[in-house]
N, C-alpha and C. Protein backbone atom coordinates (compact mmCIF):
# COMPACT_ATOMS: atom_id res chain seq x y z
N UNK A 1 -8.12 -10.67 1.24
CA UNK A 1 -6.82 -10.08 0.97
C UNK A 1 -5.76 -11.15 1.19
N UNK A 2 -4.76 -11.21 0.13
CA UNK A 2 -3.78 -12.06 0.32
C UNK A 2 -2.45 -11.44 0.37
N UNK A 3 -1.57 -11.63 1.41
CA UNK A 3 -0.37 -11.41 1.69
C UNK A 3 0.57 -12.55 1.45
N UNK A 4 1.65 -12.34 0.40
CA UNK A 4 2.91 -12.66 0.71
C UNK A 4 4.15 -12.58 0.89
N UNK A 5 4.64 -13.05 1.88
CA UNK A 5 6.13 -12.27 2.26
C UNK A 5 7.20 -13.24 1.94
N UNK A 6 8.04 -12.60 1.49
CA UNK A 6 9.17 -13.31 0.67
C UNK A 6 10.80 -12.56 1.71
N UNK A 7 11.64 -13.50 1.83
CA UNK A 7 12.58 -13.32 2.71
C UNK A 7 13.56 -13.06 1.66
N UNK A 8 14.69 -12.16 1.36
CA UNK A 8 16.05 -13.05 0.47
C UNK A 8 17.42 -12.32 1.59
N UNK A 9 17.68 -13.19 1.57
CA UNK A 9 19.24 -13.12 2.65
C UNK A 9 19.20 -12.97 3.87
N UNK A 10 17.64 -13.45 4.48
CA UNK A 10 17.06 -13.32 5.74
C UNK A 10 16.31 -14.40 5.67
N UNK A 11 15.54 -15.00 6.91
CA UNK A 11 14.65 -15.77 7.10
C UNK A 11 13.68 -15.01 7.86
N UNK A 12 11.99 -15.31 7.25
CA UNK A 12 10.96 -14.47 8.03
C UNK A 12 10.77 -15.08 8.75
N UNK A 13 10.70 -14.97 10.00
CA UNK A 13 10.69 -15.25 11.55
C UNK A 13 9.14 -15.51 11.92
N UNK A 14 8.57 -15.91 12.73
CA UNK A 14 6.93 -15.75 13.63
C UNK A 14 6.55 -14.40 13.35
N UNK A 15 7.89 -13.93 14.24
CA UNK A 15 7.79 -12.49 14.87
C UNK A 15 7.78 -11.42 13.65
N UNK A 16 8.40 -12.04 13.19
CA UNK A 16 8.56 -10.60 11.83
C UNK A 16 7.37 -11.31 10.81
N UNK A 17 6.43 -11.89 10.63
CA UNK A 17 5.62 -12.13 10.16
C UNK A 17 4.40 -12.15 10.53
N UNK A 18 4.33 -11.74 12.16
CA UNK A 18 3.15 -11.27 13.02
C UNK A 18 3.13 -9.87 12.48
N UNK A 19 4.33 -9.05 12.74
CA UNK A 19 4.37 -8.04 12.93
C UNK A 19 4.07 -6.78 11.41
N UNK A 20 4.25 -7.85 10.12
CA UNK A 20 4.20 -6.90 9.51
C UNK A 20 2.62 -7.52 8.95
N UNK A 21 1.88 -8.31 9.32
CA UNK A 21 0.18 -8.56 9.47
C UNK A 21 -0.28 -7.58 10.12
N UNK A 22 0.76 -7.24 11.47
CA UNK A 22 -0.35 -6.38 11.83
C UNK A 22 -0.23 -4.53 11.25
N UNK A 23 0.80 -4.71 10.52
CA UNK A 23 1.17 -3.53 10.04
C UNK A 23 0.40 -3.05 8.60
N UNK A 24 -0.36 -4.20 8.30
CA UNK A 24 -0.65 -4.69 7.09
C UNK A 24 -2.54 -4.00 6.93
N UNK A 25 -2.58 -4.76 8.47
CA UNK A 25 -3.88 -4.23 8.96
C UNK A 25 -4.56 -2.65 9.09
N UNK A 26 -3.67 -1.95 9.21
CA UNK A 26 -3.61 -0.58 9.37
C UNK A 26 -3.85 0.11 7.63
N UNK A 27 -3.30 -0.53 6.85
CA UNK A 27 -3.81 -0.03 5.79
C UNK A 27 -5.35 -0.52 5.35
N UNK A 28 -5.67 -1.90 5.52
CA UNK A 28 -6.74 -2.15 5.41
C UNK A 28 -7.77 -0.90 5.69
N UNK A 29 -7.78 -0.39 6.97
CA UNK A 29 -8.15 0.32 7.72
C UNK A 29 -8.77 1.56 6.55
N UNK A 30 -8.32 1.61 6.03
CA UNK A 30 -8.41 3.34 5.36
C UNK A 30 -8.57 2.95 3.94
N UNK A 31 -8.25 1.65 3.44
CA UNK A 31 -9.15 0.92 2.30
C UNK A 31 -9.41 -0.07 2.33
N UNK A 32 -10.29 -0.83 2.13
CA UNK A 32 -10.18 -2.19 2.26
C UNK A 32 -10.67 -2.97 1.09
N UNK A 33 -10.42 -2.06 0.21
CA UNK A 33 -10.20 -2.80 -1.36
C UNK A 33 -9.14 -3.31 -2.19
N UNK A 34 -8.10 -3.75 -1.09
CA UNK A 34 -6.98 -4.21 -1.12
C UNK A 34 -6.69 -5.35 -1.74
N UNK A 35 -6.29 -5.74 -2.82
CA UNK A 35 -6.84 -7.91 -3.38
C UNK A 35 -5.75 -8.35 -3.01
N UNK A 36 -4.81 -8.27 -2.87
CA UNK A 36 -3.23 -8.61 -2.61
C UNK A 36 -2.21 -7.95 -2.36
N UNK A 37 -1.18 -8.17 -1.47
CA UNK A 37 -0.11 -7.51 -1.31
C UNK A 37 1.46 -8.57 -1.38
N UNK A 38 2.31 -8.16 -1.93
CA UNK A 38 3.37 -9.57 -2.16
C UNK A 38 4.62 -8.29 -1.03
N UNK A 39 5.16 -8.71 -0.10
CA UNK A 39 6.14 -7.80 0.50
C UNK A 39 7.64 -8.81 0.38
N UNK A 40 8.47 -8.28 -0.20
CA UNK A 40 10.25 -8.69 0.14
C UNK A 40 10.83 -7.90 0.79
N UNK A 41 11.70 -8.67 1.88
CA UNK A 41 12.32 -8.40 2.94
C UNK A 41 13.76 -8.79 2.71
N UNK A 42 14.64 -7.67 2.54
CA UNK A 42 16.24 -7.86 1.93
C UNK A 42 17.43 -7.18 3.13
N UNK A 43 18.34 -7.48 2.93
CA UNK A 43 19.52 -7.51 3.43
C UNK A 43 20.54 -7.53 2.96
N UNK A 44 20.60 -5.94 2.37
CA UNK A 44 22.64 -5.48 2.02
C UNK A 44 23.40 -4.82 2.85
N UNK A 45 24.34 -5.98 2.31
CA UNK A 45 25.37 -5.39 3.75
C UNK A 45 25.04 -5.02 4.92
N UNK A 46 25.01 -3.59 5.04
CA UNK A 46 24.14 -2.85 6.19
C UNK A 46 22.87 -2.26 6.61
N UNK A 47 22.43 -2.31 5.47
CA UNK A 47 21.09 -1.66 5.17
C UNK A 47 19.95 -3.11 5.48
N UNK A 48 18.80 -2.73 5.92
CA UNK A 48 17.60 -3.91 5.87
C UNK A 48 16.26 -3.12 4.98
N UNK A 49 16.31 -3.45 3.76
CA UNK A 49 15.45 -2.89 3.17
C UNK A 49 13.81 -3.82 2.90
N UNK A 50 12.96 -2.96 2.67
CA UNK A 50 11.54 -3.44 2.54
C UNK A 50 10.98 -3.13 1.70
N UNK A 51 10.10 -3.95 0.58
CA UNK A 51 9.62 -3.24 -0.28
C UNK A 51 8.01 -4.01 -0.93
N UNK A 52 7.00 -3.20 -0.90
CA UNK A 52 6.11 -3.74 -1.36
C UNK A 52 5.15 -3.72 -2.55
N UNK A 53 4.75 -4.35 -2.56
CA UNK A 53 3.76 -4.40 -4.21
C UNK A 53 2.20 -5.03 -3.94
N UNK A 54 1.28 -3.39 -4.22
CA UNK A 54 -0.16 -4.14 -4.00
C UNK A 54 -0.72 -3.86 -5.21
N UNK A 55 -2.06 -4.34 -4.91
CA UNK A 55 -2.72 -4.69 -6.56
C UNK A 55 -4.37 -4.74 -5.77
N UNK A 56 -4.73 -3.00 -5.66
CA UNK A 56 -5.67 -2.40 -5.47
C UNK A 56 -6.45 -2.08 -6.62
N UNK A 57 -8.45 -2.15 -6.31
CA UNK A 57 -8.86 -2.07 -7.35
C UNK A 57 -8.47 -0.42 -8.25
N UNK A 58 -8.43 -0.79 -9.53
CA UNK A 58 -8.16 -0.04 -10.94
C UNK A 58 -6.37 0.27 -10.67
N UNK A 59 -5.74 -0.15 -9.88
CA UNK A 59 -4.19 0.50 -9.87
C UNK A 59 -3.05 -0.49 -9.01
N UNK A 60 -2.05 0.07 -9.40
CA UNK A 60 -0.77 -0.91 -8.82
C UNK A 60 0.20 -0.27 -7.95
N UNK A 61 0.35 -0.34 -6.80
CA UNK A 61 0.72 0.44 -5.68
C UNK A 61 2.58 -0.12 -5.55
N UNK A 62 3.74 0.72 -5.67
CA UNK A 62 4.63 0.12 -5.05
C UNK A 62 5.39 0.77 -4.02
N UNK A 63 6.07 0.41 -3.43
CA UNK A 63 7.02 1.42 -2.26
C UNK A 63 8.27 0.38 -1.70
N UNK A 64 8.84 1.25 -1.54
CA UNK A 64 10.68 0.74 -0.61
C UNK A 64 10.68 0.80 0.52
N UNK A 65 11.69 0.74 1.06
CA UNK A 65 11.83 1.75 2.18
C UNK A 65 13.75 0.93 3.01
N UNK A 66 14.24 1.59 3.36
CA UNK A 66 15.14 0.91 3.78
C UNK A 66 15.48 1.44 5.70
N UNK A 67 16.14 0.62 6.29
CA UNK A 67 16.16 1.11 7.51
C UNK A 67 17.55 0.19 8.36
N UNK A 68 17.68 1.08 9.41
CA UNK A 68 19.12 -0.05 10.28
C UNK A 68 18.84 -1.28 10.85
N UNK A 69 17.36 -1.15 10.95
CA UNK A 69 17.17 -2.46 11.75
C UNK A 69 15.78 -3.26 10.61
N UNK A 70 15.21 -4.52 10.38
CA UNK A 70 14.58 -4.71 9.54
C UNK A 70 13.07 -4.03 9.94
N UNK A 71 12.88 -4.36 11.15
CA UNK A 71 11.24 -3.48 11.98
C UNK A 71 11.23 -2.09 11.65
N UNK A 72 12.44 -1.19 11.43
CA UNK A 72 12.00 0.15 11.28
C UNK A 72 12.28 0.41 9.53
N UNK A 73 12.38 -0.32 8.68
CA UNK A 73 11.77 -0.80 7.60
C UNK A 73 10.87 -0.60 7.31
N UNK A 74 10.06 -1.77 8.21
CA UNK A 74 8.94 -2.05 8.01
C UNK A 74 8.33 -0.96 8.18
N UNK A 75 8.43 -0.39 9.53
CA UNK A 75 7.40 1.18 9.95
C UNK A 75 7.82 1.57 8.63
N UNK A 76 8.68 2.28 8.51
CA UNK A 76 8.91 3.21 7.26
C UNK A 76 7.87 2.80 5.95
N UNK A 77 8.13 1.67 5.12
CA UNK A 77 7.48 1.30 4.26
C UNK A 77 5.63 1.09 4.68
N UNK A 78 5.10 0.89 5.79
CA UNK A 78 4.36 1.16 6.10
C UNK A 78 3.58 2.37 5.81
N UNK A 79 4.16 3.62 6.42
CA UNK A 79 4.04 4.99 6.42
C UNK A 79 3.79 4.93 4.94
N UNK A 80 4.55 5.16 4.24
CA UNK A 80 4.60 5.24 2.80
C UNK A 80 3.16 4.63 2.08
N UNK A 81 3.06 3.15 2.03
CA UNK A 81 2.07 2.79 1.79
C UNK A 81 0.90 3.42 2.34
N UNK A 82 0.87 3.50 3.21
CA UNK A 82 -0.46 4.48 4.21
C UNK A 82 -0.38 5.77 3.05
N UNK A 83 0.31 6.60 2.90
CA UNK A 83 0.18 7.76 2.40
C UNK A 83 -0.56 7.44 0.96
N UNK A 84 0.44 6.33 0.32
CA UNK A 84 0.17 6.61 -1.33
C UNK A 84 -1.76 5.51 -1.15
N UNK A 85 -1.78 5.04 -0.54
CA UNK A 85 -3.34 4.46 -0.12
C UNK A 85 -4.24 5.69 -0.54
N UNK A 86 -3.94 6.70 0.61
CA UNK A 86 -4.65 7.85 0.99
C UNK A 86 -4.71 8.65 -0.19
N UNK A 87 -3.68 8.50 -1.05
CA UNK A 87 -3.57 9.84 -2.51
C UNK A 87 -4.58 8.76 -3.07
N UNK A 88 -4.52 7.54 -3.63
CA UNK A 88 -5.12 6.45 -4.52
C UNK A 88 -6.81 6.69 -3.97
N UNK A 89 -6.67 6.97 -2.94
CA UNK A 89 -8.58 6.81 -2.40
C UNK A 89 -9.14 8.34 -2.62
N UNK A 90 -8.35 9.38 -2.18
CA UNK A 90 -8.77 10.89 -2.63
C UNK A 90 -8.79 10.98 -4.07
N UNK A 91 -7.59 10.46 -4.89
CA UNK A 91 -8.19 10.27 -6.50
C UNK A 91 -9.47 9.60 -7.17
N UNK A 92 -9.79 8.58 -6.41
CA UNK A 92 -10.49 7.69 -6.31
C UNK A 92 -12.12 8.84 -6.70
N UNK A 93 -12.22 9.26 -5.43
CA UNK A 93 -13.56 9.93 -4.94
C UNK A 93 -13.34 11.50 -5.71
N UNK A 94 -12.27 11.97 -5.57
CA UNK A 94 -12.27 13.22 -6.38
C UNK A 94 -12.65 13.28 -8.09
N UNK A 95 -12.26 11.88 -8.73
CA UNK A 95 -12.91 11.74 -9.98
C UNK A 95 -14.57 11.35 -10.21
N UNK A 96 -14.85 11.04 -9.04
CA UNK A 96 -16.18 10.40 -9.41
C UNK A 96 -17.00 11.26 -8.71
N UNK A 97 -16.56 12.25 -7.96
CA UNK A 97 -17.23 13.90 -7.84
C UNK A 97 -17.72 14.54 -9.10
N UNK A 98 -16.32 14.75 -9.67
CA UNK A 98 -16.09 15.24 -11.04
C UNK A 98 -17.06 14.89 -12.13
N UNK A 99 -16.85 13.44 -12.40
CA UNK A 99 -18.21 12.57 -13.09
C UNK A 99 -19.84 13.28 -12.50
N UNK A 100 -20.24 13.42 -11.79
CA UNK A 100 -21.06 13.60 -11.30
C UNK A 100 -21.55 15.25 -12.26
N UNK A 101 -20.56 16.30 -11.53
CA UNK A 101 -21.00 17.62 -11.90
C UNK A 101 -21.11 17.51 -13.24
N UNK A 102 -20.22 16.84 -14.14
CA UNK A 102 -20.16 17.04 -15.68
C UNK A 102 -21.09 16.41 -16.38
N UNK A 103 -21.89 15.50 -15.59
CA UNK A 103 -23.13 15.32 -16.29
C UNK A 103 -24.18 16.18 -16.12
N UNK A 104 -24.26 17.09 -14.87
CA UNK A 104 -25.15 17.44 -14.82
C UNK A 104 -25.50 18.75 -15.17
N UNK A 105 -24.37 19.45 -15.53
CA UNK A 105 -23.55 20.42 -16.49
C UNK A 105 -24.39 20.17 -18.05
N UNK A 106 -23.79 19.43 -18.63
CA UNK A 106 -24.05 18.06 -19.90
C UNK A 106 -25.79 18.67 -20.29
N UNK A 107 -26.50 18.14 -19.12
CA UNK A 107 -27.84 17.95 -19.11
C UNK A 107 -28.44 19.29 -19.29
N UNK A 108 -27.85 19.79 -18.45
CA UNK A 108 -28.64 21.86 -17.90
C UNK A 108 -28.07 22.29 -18.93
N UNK A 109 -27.00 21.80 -20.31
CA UNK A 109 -27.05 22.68 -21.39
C UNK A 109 -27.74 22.49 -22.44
N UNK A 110 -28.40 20.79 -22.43
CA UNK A 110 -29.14 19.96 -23.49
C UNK A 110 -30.65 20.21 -23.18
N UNK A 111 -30.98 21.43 -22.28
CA UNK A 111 -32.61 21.59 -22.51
C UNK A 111 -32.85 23.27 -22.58
């Protein structure tokens, strides 16, 4: 898995580049068919927004997230990603359930 984090109107820090590895990790967790993730880390005005882009097998994952401080951003956009992971992996397995019965449907009408 390759991560990259891109700063604009901020500089990514140690700390803020430990931190969203390990935030990074947590999705692994619940798929780990993950090939890349590219994350930008922005700053308007008041807002510290986060936003990421992965490139999971058969699909293209994106999410925002904005917050007061740039770390609760990150949680936020985290969360998010975690969720739409979780819809992408239940689609995942719920179609290839599906595949399954309809062949065998298919078959028990072809004899």
């Amino acid at each position: 898995m390759q991560i990259d984090i891109t700063g604009h109107h901020v500089e990514v820090t140690p700390l803020l580049d430990n931190y969203i590895k390990d935030k990074v990790t947590r999705l692994k967790r619940h798929f780990n068919q993950v090939l890349n993730i590219h994350i930008i880390l922005e700053v308007q005005k008041h807002n510290n927004k986060a936003e990421a882009s992965l490139n999971v097998s058969g699909n293209h994952i994106f999410a925002n997230a904005t917050g007061h401080d740039m770390y609760a951003a990150i949680d936020f956009l985290a969360d998010k990603l975690d969720r739409q992971i979780l819809k992408h992996k239940e689609k995942i397995r719920s179609h290839h359930r599906n595949e399954g019965n309809h062949r065998n449907i298919d078959m028990g009408q072809m004899i």
